[in-house]
Protein backbone atom coordinates (compact mmCIF):
# COMPACT_ATOMS: atom_id res chain seq x y z
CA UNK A 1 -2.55 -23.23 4.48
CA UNK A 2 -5.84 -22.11 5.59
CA UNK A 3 -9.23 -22.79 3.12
CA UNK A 4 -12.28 -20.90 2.58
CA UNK A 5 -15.58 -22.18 2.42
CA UNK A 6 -15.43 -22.27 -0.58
CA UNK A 7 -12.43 -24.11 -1.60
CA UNK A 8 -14.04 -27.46 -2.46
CA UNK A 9 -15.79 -25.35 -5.23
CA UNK A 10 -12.84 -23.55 -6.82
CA UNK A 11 -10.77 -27.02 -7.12
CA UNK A 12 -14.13 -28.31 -8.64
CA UNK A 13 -14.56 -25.27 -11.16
CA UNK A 14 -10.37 -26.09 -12.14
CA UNK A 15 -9.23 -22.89 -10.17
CA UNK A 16 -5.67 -22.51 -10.29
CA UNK A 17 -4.73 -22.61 -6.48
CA UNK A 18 -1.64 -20.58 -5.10
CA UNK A 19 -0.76 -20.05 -1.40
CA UNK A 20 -1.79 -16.24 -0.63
CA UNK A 21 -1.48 -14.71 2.63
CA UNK A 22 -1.28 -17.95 4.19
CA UNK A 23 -4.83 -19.03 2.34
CA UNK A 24 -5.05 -21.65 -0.69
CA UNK A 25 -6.77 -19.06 -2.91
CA UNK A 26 -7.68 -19.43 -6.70
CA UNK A 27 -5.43 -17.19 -8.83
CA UNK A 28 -7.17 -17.86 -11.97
CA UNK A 29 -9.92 -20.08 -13.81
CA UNK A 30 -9.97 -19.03 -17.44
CA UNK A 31 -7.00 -17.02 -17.62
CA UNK A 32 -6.51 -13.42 -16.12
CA UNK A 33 -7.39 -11.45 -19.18
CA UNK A 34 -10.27 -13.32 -20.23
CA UNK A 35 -11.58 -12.41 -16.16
CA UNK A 36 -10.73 -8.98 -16.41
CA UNK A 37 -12.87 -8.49 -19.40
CA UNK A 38 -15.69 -10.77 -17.46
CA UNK A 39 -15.64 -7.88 -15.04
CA UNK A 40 -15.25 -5.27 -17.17
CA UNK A 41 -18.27 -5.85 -19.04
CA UNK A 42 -20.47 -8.30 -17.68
CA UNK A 43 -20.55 -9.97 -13.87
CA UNK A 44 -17.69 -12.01 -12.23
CA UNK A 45 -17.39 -13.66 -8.86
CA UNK A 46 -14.15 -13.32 -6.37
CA UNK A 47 -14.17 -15.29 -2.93
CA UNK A 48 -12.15 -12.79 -0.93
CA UNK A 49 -13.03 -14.56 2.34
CA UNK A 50 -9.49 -14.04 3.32
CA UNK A 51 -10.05 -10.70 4.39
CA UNK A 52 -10.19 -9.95 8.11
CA UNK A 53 -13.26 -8.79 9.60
CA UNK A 54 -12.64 -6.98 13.62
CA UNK A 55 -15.89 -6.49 15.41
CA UNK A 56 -15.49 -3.31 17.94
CA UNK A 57 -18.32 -2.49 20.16
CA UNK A 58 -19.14 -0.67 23.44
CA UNK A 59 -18.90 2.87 24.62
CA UNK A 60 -15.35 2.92 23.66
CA UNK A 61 -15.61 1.73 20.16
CA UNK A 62 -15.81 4.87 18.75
CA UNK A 63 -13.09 6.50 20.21
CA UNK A 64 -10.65 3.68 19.95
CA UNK A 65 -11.85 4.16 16.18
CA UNK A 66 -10.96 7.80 16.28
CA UNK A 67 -7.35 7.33 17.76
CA UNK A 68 -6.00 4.29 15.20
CA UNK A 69 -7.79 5.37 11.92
CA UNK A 70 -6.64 8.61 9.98
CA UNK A 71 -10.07 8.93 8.54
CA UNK A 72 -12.80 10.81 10.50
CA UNK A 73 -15.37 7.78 11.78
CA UNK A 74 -17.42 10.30 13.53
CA UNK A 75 -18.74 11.37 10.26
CA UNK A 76 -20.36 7.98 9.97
CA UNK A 77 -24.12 6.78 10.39
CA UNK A 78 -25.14 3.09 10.26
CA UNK A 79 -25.23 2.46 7.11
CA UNK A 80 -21.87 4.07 5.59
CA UNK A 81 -18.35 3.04 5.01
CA UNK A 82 -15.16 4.29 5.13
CA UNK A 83 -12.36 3.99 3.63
CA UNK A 84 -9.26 4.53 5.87
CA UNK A 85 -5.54 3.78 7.31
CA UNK A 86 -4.60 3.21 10.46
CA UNK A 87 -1.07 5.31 10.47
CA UNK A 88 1.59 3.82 13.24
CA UNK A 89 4.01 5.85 15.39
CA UNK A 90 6.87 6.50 12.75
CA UNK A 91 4.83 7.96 9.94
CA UNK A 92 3.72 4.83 7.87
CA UNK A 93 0.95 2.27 7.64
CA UNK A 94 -0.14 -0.34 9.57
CA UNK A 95 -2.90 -1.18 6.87
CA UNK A 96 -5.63 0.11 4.73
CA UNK A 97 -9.14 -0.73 5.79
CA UNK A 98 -12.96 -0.32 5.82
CA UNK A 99 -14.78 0.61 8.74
CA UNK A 100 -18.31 0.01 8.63
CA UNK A 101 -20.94 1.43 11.22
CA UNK A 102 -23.41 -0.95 12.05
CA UNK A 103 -25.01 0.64 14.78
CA UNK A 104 -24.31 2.69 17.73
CA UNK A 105 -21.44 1.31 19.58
CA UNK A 106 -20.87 -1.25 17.18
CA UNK A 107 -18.19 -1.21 13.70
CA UNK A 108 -16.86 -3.61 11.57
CA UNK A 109 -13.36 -3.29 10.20
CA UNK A 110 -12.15 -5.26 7.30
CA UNK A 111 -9.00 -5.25 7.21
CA UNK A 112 -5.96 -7.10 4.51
CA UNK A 113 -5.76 -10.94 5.26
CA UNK A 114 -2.12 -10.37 5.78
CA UNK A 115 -2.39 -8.38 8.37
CA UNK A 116 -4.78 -9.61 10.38
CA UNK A 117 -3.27 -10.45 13.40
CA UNK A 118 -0.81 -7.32 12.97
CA UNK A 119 -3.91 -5.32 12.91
CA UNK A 120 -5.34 -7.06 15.93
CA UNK A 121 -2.24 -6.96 18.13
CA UNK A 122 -1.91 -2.75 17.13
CA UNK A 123 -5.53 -1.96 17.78
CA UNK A 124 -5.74 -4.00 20.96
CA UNK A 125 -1.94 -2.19 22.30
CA UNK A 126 -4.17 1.10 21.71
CA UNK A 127 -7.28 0.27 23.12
CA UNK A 128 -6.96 2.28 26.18
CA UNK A 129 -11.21 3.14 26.32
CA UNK A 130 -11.99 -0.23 27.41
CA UNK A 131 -13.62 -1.18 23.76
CA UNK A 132 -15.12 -4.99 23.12
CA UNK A 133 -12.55 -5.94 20.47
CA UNK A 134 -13.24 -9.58 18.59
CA UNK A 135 -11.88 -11.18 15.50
CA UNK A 136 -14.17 -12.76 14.10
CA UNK A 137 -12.40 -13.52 10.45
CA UNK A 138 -12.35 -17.11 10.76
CA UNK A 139 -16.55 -17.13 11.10
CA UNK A 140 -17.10 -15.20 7.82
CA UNK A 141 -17.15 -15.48 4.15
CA UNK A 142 -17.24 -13.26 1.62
CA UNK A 143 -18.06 -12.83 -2.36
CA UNK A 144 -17.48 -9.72 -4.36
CA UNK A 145 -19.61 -9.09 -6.70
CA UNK A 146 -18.57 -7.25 -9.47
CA UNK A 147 -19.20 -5.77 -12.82
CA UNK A 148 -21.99 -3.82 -14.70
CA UNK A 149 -24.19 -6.48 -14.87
CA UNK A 150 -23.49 -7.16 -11.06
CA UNK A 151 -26.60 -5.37 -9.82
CA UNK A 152 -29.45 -7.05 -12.25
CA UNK A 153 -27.91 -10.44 -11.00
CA UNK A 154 -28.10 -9.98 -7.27
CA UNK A 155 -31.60 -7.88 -7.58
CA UNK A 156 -33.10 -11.49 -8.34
CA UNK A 157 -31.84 -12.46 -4.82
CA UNK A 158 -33.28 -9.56 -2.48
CA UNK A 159 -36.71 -7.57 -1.95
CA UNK A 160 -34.32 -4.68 -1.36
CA UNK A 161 -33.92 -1.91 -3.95
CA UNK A 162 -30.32 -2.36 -5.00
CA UNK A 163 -30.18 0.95 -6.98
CA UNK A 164 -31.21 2.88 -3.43
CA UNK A 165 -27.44 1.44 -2.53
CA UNK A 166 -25.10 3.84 -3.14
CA UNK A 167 -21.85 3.50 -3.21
CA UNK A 168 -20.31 2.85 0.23
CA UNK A 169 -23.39 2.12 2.02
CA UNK A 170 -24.62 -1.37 3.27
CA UNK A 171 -27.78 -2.86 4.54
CA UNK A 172 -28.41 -6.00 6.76
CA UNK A 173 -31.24 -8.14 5.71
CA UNK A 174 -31.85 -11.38 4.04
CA UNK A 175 -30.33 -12.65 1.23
CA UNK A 176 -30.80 -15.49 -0.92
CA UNK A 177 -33.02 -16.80 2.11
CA UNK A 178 -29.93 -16.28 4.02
CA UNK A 179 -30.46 -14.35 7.33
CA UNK A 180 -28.25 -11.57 8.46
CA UNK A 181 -26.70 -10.67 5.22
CA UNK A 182 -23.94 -7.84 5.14
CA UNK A 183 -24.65 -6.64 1.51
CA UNK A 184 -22.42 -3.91 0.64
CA UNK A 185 -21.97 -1.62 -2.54
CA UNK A 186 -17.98 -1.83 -2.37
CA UNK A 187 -15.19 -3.37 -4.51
CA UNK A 188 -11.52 -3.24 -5.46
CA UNK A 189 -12.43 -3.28 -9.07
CA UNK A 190 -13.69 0.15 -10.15
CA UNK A 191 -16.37 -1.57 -12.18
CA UNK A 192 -19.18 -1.21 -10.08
CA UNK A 193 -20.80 -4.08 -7.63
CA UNK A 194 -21.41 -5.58 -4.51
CA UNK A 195 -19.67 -7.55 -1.40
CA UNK A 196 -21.62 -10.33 0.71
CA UNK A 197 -20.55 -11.26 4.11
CA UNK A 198 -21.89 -14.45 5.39
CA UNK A 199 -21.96 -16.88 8.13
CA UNK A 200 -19.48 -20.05 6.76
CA UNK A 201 -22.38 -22.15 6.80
CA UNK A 202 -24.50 -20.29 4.39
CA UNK A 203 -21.44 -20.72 1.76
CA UNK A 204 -22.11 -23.01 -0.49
CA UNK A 205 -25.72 -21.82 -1.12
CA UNK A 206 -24.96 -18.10 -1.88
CA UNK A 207 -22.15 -19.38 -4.06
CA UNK A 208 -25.14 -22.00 -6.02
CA UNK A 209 -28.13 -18.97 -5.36
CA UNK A 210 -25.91 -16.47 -7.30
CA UNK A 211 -24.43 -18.31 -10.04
CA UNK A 212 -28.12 -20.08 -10.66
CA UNK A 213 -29.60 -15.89 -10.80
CA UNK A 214 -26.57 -15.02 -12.97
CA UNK A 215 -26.97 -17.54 -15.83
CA UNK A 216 -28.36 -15.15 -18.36
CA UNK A 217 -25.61 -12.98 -17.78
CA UNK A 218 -22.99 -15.31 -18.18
CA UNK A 219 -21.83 -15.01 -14.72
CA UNK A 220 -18.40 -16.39 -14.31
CA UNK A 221 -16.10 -16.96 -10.90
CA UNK A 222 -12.64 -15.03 -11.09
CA UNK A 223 -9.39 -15.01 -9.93
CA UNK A 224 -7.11 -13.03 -7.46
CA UNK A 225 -4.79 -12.20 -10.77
CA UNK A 226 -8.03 -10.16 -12.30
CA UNK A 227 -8.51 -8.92 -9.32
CA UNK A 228 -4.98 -7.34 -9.28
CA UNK A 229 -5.21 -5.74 -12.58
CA UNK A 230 -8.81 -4.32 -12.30
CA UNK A 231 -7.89 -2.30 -9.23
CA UNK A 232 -4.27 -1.30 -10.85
CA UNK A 233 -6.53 -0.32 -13.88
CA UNK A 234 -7.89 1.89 -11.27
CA UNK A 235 -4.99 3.02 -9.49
CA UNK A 236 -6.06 1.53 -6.19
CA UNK A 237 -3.13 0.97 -3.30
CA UNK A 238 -2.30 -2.42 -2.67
CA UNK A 239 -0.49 -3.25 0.81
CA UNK A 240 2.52 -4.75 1.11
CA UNK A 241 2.87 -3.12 -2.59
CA UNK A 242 2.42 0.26 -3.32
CA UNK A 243 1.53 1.31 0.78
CA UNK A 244 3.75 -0.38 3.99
CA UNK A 245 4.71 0.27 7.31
CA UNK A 246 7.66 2.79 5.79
CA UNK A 247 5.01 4.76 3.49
CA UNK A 248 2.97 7.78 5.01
CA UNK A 249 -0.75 8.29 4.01
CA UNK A 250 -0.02 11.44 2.49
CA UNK A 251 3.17 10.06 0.54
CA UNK A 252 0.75 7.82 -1.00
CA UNK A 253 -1.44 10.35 -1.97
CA UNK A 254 -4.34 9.23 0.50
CA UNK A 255 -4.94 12.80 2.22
CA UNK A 256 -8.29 12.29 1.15
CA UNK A 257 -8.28 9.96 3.94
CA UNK A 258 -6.11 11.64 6.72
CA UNK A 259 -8.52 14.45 8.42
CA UNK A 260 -6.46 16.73 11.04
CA UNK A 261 -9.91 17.56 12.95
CA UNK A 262 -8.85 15.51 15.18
CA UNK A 263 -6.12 13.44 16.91
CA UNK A 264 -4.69 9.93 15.91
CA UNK A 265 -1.78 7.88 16.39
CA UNK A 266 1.37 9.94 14.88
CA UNK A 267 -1.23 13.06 13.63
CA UNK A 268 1.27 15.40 14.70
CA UNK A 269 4.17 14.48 12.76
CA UNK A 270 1.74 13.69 9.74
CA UNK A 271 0.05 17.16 10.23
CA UNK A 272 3.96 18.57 9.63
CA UNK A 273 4.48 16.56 6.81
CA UNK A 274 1.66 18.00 5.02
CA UNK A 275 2.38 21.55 6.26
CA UNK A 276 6.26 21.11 5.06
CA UNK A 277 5.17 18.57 1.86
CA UNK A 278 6.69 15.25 1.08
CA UNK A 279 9.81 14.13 -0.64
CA UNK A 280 8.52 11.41 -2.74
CA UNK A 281 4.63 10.45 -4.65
CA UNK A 282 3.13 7.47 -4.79
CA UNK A 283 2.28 8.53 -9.28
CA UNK A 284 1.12 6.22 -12.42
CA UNK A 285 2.86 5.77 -15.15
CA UNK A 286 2.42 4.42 -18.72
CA UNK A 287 4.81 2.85 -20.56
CA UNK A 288 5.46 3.85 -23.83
CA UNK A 289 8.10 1.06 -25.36
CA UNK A 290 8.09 -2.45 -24.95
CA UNK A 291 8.53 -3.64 -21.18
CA UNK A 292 6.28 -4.62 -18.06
CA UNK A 293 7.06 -2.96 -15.19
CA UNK A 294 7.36 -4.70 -11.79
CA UNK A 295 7.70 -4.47 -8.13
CA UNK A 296 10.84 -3.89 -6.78
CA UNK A 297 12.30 -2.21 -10.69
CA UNK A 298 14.10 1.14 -10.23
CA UNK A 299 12.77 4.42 -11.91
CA UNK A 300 14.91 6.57 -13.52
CA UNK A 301 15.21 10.25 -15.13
CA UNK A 302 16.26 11.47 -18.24
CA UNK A 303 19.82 11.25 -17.22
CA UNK A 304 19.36 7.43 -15.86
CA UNK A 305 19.57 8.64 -12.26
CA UNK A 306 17.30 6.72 -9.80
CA UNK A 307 14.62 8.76 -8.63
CA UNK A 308 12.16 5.88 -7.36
CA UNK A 309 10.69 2.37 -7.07
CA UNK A 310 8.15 0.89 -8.99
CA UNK A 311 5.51 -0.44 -6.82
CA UNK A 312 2.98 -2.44 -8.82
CA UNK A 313 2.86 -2.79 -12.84
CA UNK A 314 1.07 -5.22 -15.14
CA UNK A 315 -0.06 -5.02 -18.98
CA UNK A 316 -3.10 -3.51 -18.72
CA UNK A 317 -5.99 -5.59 -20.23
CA UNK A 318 -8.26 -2.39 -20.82
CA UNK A 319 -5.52 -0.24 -22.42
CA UNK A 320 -3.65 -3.16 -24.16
CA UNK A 321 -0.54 -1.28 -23.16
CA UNK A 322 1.85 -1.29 -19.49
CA UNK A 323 1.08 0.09 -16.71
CA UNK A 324 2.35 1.01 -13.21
CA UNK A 325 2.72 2.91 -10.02
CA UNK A 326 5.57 3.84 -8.21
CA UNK A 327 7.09 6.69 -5.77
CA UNK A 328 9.13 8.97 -7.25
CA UNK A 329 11.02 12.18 -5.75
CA UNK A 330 8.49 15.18 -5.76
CA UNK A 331 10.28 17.03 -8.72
CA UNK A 332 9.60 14.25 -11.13
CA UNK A 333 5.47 13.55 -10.08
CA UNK A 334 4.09 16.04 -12.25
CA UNK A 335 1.75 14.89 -15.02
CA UNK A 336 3.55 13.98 -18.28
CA UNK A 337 7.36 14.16 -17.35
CA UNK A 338 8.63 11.54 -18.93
CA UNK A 339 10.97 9.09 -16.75
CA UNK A 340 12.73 5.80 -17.69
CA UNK A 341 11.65 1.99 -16.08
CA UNK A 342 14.96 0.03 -15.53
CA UNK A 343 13.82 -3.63 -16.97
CA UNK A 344 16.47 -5.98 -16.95
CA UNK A 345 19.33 -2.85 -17.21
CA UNK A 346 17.43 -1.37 -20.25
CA UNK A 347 16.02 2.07 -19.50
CA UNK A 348 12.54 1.60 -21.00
CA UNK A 349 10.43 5.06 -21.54
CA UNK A 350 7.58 6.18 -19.77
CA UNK A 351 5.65 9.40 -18.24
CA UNK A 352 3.71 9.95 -15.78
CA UNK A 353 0.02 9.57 -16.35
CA UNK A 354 -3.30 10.36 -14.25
CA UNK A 355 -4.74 7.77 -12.52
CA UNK A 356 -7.23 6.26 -12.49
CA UNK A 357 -5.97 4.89 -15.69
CA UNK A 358 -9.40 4.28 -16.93
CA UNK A 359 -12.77 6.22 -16.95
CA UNK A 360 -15.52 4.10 -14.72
């Protein structure tokens, strides 16, 4: 298994370590809902250096950008992010990304640690504009972050106005008296907060530097298992879960995301799709007897018929209640029809709810 920089630390702090995406990667310190509720209300600290980070420069980068990415990257200015897919040639996903603009001629995609040589082998197969393509995941680390109390922590560590950060932008400055700082107002979490990208060097000081700023606020380090049930909370797409290689963009209700002013990889058969609609919705769903969905359960109707898949589900820590997404066939994804969660062969009631699940 591959470590982060900051592994030492987590086995120090009692993380407990699980193989993910081929990383040793704390799943939990305190427990999962005592971390969600860190988050929720105060300030809580994931490493997510496991994420893959694909430099893409030169005249070409931009249009090599254009053809993988559903999203429209002309739209960006240094400065911005986007969130985006890269769609393949039979209608799914290859992944879900960032793309960040750091200058002219030069992005930054983050992309799942799973995938990151999948990613790299598709975007290099399409690089036909003669783009300077570079994976550079194995040189950077990264913190989220995240939580209300997120900004008044990290504001201790920077001249820079954090507040002037909106959502989805970034700046490049110092940090911490660290040099060339990526500090970025993203997250998977929905509660607000920052990501850092570093040199591996500088890891161990950010990690002392921001738990040192965040001791008034009870700043506490947290777990990939938080992490999955903040963004669920949220009704954020997970890959590999609730978005594949076998799921379209616009199946998983991400046509926010998939802008037909201009061509991409497999546009045209998207472009149809949304002209003719889809079969089956990526929905939420609450639970309303006792049961936890999970990946992989079937969902049924009123007459125990299989209509879908659940994709993700957990107990929600917010909502003290179970939650889920799934895809279901188009007739059943309106708000409030109520559908049936096979758990263990019982047919456990549900409907379909609105996501996000929470209010930010």
């Amino acid at each position: 298994m591959k470590k982060t920089a900051f592994n030492a630390i987590h086995h120090i702090l009692g993380g407990k370590m699980i193989d993910f995406a081929g990383y040793e990667m704390p799943l939990q310190y305190k427990g999962v809902n005592h971390e969600h509720e860190i988050i929720r209300n105060g300030v809580g600290v994931f490493d997510v250096s496991h994420m893959g980070e694909i430099s893409i420069q030169g005249k070409g980068a931009l249009p090599l950008i254009q053809k993988i990415t559903s999203n429209d990257a002309s739209k960006l200015i240094p400065g911005k992010v986007q969130y985006s897919c890269m769609p393949n040639d039979i209608g799914g996903i290859v992944d879900d990304l960032l793309v960040y603009m750091i200058g002219q001629e030069d992005y930054l995609l983050v992309v799942n640690a799973s995938n990151i040589q999948k990613d790299l082998n598709w975007i290099l197969s399409n690089n036909s504009f003669g783009a300077e393509i570079t994976n550079i995941s194995d040189s950077i680390s990264l913190l989220a972050v995240q939580g209300p109390k997120a900004l008044q922590v990290l504001q201790k560590l920077t001249d820079i106005n954090l507040k002037d950060l909106e959502y989805y932008t970034f700046t490049i400055s110092e940090f911490a008296h660290i040099p060339n700082v990526l500090l970025s107002a993203t997250g998977y979490t929905g509660a607000g907060g920052f990501e850092i990208y570093i040199e591996n060097r500088y890891a161990a000081h950010l990690w002392e530097a921001i738990f040192e700023a965040g001791k008034e606020e009870n700043i506490e380090p947290v777990g990939l298992a938080a992490r999955d049930t903040l963004r669920l909370e949220m009704g954020f797409c997970l890959y590999g879960n609730d978005i594949d290689d076998f799921t379209s963009p616009l199946e998983a209700g991400l046509g926010w995301i998939t802008k037909f002013t201009k061509d991409f990889v497999h546009s045209g058969f998207l472009k149809i799709q949304k002209e003719k609609g889809v079969a089956k919705k990526l929905v939420g769903f609450e639970i309303e007897d006792k049961g936890i969905p999970r990946h992989g359960y079937e969902i049924w109707n009123t007459n125990q018929e299989v209509i879908g898949v659940v994709t993700s589900g957990t107990m929600s820590p917010t909502l003290k209640k179970a939650i889920g997404m799934g895809y279901v066939s188009t007739e059943y994804a309106n708000i409030g029809d109520e559908i049936f969660i096979n758990i263990r062969n019982k047919p456990v009631k549900a409907f379909i709810a609105r996501t996000p699940f929470i209010k930010q």
